[in-house]
PDB file of N, CA and C in Angstrom:
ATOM      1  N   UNK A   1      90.007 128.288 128.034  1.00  0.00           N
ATOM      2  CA  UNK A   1      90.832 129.423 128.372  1.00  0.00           C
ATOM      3  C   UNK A   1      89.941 130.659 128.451  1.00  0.00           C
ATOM      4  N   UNK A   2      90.543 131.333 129.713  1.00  0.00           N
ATOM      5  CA  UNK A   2      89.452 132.904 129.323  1.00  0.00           C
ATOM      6  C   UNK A   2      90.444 134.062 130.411  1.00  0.00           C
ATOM      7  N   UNK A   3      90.059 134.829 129.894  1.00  0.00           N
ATOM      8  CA  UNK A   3      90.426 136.353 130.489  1.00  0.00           C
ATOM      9  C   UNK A   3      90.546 136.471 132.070  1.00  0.00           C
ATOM     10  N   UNK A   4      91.895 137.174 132.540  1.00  0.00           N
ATOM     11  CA  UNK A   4      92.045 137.253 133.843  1.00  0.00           C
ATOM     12  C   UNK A   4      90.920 137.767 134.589  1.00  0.00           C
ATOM     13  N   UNK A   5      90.344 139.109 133.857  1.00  0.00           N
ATOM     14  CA  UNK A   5      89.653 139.877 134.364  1.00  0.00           C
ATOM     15  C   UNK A   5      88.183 139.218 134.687  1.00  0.00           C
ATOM     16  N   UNK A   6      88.006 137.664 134.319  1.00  0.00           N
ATOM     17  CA  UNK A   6      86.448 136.715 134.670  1.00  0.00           C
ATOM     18  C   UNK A   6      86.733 135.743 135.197  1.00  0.00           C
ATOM     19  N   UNK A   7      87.921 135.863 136.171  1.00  0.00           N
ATOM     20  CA  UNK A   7      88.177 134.955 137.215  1.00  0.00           C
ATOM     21  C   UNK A   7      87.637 135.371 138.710  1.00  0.00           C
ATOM     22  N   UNK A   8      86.878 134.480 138.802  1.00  0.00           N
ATOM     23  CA  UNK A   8      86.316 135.316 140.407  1.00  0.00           C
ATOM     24  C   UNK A   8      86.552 134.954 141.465  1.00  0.00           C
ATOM     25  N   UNK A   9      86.833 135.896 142.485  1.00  0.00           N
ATOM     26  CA  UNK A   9      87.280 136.258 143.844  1.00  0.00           C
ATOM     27  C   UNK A   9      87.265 134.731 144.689  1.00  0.00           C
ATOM     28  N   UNK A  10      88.979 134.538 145.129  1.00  0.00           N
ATOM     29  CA  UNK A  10      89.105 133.089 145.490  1.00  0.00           C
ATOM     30  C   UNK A  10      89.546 131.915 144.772  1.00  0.00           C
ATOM     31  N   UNK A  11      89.157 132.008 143.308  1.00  0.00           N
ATOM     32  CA  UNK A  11      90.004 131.465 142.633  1.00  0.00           C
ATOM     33  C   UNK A  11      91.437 131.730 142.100  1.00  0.00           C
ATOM     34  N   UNK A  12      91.837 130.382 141.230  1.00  0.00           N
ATOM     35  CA  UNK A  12      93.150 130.625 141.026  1.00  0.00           C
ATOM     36  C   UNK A  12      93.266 130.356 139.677  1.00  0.00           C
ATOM     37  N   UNK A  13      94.397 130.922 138.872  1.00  0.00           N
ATOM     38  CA  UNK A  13      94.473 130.513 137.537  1.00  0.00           C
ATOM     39  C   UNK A  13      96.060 130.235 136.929  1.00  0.00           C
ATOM     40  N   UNK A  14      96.266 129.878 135.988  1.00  0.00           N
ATOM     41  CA  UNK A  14      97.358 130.236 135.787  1.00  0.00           C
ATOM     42  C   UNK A  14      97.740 130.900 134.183  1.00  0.00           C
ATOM     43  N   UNK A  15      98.716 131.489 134.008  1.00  0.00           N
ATOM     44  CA  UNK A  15      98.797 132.679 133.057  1.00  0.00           C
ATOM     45  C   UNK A  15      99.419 131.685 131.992  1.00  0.00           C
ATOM     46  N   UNK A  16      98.154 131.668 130.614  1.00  0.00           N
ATOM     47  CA  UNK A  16      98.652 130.904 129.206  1.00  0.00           C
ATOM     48  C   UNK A  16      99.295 132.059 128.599  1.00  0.00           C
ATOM     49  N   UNK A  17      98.992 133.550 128.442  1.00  0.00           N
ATOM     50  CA  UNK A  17     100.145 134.532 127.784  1.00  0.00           C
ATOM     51  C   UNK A  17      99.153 135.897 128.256  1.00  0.00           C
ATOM     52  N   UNK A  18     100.229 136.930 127.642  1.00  0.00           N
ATOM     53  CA  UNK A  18     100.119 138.434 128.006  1.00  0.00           C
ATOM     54  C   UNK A  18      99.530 138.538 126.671  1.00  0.00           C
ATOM     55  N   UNK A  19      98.267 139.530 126.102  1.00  0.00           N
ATOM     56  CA  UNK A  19      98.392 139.263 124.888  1.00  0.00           C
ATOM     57  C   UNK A  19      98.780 140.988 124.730  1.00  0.00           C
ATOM     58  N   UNK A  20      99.231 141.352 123.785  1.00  0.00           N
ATOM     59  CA  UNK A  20      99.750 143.073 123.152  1.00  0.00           C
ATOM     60  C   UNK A  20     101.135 143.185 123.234  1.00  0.00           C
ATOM     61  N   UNK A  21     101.575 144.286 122.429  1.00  0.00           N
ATOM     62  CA  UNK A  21     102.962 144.700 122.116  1.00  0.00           C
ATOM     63  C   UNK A  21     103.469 145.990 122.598  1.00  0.00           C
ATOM     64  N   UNK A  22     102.185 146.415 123.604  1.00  0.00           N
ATOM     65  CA  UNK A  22     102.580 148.189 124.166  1.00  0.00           C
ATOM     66  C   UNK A  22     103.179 148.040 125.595  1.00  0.00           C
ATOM     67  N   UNK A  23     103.761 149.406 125.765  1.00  0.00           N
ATOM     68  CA  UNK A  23     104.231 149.614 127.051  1.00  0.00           C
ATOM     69  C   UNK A  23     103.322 149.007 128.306  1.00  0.00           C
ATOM     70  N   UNK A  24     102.090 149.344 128.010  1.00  0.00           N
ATOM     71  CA  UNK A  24     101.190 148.411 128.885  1.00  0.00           C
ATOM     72  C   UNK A  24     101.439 146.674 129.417  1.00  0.00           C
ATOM     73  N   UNK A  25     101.370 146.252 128.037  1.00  0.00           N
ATOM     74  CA  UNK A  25     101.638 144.996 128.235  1.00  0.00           C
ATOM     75  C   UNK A  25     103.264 144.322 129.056  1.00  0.00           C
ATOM     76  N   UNK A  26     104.173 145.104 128.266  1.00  0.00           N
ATOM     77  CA  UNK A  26     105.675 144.913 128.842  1.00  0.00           C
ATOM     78  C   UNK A  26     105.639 145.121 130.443  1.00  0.00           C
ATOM     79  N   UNK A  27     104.679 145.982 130.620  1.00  0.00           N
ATOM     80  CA  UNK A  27     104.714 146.629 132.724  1.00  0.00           C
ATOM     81  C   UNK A  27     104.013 145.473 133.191  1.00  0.00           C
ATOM     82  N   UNK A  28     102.759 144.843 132.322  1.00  0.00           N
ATOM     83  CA  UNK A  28     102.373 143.475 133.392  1.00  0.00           C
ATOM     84  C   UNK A  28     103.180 141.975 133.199  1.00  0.00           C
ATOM     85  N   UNK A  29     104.125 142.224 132.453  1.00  0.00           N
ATOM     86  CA  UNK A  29     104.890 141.078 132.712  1.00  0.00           C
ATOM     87  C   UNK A  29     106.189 141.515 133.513  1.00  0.00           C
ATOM     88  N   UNK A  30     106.797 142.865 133.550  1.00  0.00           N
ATOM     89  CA  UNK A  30     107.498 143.129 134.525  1.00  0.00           C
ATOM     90  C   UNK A  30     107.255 143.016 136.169  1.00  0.00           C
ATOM     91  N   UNK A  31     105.716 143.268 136.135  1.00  0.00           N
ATOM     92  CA  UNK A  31     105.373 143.168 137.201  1.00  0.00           C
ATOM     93  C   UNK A  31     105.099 141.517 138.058  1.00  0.00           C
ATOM     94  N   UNK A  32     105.495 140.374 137.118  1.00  0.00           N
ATOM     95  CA  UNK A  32     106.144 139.296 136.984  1.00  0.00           C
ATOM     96  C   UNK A  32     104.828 138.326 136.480  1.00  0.00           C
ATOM     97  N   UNK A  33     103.885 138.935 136.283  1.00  0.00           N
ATOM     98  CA  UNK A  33     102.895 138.293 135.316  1.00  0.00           C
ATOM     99  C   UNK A  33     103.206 137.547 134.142  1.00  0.00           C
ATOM    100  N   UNK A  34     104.070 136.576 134.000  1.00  0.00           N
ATOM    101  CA  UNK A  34     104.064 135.827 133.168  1.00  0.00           C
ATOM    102  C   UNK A  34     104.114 134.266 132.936  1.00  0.00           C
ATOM    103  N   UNK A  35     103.872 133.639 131.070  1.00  0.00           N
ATOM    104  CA  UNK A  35     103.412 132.737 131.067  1.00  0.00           C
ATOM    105  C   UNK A  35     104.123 131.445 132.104  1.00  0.00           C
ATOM    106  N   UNK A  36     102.916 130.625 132.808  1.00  0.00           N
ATOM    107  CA  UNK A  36     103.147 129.624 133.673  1.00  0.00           C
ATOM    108  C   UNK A  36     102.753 129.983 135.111  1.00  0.00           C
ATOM    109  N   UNK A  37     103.035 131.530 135.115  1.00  0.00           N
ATOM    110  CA  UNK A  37     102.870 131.624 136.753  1.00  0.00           C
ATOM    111  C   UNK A  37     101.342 130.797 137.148  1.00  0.00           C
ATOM    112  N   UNK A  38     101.464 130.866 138.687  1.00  0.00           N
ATOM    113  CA  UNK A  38      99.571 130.554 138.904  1.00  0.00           C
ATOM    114  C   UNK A  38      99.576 131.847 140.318  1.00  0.00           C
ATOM    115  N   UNK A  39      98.473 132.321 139.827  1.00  0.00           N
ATOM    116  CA  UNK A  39      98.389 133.262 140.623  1.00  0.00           C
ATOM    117  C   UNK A  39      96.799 132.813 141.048  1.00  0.00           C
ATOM    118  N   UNK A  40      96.450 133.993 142.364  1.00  0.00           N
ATOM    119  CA  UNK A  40      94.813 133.561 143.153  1.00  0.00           C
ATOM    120  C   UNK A  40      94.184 135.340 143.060  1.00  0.00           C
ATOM    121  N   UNK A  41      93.032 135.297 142.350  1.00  0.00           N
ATOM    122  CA  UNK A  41      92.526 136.562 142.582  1.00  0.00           C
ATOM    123  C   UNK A  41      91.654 136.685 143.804  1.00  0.00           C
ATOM    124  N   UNK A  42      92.281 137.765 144.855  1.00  0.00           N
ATOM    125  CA  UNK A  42      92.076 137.791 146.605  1.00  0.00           C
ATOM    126  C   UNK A  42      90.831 138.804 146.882  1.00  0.00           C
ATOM    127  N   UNK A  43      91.211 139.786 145.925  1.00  0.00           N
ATOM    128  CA  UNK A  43      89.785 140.595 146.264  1.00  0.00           C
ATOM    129  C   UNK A  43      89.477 141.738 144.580  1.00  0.00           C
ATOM    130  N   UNK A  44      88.239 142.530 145.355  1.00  0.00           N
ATOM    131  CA  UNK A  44      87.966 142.938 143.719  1.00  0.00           C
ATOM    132  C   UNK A  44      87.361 144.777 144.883  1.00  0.00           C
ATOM    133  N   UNK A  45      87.811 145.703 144.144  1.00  0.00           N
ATOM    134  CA  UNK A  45      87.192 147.132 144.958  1.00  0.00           C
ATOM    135  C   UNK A  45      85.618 147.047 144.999  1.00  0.00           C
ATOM    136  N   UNK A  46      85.128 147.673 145.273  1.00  0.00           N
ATOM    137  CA  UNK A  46      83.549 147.506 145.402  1.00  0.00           C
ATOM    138  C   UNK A  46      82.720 147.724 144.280  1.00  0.00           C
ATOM    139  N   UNK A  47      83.186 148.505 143.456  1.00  0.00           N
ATOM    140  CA  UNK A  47      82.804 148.429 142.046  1.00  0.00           C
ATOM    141  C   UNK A  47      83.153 148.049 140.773  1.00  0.00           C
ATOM    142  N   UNK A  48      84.060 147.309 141.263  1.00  0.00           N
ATOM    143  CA  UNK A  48      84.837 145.909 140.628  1.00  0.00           C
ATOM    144  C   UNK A  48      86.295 146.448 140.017  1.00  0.00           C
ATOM    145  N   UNK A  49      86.798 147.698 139.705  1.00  0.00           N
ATOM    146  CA  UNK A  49      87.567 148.150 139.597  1.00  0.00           C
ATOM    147  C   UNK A  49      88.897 148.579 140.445  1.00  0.00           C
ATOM    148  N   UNK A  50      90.003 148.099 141.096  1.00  0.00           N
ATOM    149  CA  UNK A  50      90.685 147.325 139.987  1.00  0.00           C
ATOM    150  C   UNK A  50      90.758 145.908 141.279  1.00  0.00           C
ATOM    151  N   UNK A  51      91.193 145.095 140.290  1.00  0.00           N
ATOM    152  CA  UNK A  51      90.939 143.548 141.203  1.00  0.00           C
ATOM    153  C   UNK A  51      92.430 143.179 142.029  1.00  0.00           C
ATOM    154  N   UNK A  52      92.499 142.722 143.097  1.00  0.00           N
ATOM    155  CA  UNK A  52      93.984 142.170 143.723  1.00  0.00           C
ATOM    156  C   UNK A  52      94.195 140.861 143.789  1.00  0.00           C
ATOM    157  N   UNK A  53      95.224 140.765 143.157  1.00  0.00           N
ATOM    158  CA  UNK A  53      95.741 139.476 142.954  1.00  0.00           C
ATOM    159  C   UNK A  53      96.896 138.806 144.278  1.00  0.00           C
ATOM    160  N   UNK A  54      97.012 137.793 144.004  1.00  0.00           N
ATOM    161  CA  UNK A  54      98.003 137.228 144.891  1.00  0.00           C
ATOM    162  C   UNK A  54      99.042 136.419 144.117  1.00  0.00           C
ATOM    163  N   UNK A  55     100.309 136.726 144.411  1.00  0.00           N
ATOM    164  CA  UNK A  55     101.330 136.076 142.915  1.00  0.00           C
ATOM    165  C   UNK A  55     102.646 136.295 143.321  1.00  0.00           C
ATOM    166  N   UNK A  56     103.473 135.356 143.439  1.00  0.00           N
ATOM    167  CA  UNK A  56     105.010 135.384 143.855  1.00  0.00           C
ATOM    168  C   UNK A  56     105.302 135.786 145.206  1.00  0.00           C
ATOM    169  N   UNK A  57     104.467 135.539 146.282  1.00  0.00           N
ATOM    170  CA  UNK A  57     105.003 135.922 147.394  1.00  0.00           C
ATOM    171  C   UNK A  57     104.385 137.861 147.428  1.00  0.00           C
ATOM    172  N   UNK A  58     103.592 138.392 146.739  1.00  0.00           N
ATOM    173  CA  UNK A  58     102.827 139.481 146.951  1.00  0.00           C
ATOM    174  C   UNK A  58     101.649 139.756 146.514  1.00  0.00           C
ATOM    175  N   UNK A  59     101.272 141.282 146.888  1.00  0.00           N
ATOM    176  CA  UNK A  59      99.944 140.997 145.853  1.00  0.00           C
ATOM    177  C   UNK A  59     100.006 142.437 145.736  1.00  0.00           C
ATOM    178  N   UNK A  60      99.300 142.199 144.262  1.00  0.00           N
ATOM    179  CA  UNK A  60      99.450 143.364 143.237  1.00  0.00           C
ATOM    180  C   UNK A  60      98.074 143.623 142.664  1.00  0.00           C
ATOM    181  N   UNK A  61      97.437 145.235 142.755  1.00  0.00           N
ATOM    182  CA  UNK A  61      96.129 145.403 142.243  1.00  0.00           C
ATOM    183  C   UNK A  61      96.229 145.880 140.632  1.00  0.00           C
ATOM    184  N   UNK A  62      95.478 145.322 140.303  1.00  0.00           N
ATOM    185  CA  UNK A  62      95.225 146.001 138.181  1.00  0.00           C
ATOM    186  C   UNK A  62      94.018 146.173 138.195  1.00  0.00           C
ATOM    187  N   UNK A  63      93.868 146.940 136.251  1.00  0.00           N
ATOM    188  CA  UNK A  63      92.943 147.254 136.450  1.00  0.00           C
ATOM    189  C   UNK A  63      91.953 146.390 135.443  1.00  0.00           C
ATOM    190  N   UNK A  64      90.437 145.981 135.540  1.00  0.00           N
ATOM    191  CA  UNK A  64      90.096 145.234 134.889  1.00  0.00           C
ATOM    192  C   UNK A  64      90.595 145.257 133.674  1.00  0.00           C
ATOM    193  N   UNK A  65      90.402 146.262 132.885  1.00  0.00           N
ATOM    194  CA  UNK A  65      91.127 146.233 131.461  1.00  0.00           C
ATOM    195  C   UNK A  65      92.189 145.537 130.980  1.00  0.00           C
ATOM    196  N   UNK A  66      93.254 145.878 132.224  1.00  0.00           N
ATOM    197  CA  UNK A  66      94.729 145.243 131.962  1.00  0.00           C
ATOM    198  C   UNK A  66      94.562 143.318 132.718  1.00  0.00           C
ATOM    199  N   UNK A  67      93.626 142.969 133.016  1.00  0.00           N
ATOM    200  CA  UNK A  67      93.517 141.916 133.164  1.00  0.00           C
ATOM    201  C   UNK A  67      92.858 141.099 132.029  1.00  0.00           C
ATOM    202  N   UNK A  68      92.276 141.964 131.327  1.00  0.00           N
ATOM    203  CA  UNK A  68      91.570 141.351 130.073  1.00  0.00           C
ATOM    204  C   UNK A  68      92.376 140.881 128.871  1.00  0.00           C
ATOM    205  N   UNK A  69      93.895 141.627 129.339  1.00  0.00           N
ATOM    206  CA  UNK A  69      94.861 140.875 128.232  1.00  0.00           C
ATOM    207  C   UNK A  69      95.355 140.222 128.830  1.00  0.00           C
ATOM    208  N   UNK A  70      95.188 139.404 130.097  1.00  0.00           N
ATOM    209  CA  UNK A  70      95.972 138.231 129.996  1.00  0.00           C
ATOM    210  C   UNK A  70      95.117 136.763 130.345  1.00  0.00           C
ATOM    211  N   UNK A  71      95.395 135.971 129.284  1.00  0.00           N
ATOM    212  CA  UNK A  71      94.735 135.202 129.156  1.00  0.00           C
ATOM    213  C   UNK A  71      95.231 133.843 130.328  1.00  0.00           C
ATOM    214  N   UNK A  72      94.149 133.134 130.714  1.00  0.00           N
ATOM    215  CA  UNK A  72      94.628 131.762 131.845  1.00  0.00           C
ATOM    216  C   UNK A  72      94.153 131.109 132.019  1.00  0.00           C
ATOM    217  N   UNK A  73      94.217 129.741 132.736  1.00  0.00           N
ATOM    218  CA  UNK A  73      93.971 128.645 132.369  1.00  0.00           C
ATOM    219  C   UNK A  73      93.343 128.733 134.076  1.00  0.00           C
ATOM    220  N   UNK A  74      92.393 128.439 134.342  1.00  0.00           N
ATOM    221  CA  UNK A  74      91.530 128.441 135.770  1.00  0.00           C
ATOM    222  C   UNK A  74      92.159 127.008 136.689  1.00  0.00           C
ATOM    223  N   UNK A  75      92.368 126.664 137.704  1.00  0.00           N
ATOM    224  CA  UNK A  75      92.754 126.215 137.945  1.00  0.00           C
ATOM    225  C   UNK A  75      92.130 125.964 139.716  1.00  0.00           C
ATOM    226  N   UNK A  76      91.937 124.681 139.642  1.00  0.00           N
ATOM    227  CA  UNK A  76      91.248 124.307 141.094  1.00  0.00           C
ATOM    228  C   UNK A  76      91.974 124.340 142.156  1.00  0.00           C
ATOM    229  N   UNK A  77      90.860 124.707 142.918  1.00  0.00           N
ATOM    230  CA  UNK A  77      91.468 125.089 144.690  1.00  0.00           C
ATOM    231  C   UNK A  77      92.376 123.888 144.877  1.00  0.00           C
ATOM    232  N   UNK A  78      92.030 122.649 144.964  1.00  0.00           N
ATOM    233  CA  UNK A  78      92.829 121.143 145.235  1.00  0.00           C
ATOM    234  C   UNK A  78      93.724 121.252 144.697  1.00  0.00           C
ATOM    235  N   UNK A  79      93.531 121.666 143.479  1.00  0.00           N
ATOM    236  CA  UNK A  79      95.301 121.255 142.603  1.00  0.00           C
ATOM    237  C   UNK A  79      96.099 122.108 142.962  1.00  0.00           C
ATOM    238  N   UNK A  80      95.818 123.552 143.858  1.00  0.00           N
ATOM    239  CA  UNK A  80      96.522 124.619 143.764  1.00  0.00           C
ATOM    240  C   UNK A  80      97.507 124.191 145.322  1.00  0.00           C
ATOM    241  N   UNK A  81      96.320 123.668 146.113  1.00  0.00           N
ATOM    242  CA  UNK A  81      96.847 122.969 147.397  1.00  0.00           C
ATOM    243  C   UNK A  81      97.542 121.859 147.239  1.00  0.00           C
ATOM    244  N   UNK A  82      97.707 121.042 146.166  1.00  0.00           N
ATOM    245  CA  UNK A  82      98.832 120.039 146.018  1.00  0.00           C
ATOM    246  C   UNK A  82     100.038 120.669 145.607  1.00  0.00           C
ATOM    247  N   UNK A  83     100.441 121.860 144.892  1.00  0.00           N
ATOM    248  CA  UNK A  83     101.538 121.650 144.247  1.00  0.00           C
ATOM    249  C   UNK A  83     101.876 122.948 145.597  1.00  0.00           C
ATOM    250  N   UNK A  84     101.313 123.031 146.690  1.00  0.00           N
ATOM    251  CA  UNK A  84     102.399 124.073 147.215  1.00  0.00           C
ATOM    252  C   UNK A  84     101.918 126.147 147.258  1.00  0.00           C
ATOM    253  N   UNK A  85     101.266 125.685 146.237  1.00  0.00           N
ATOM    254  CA  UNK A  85     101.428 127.588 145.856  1.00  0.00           C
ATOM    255  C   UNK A  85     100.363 128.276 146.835  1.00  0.00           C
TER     256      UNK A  85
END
């Protein structure tokens, strides 16, 4: 398991939990970041700050920090192309 924010560009992962109890944390699971999804990180700004994801039919940019609390399970290109997502 490791941190959203050391998943690199093209891969896919999927979300084992949000970790914190602040307003922060509550906005990235509103923003539908939560446990089970599998999301694909699509691109990263040029100085790596903040990274865009791809997840539920959109894509949503954060910022490394707030990717560092959520923890996921990496997940291969093949398997991601079998189940559809």
């Amino acid at each position: 398991m490791t941190s959203l924010d050391r998943v690199p560009v093209g891969w896919s992962a999927r979300v084992s939990r949000v970790v914190g109890d602040d307003p922060a944390t509550l906005r990235l699971l509103e923003m539908g970041l939560t446990p089970g999804l599998t999301l694909r990180v699509v691109g990263s700004a040029p100085l790596g700050d903040p990274i865009e994801l791809e997840l539920r039919g959109y894509r949503l940019s954060i910022r490394r920090r707030e990717a560092a609390r959520i923890e996921v399970e990496v997940v291969e290109a093949a398997q991601v192309a079998l189940a559809g997502v």
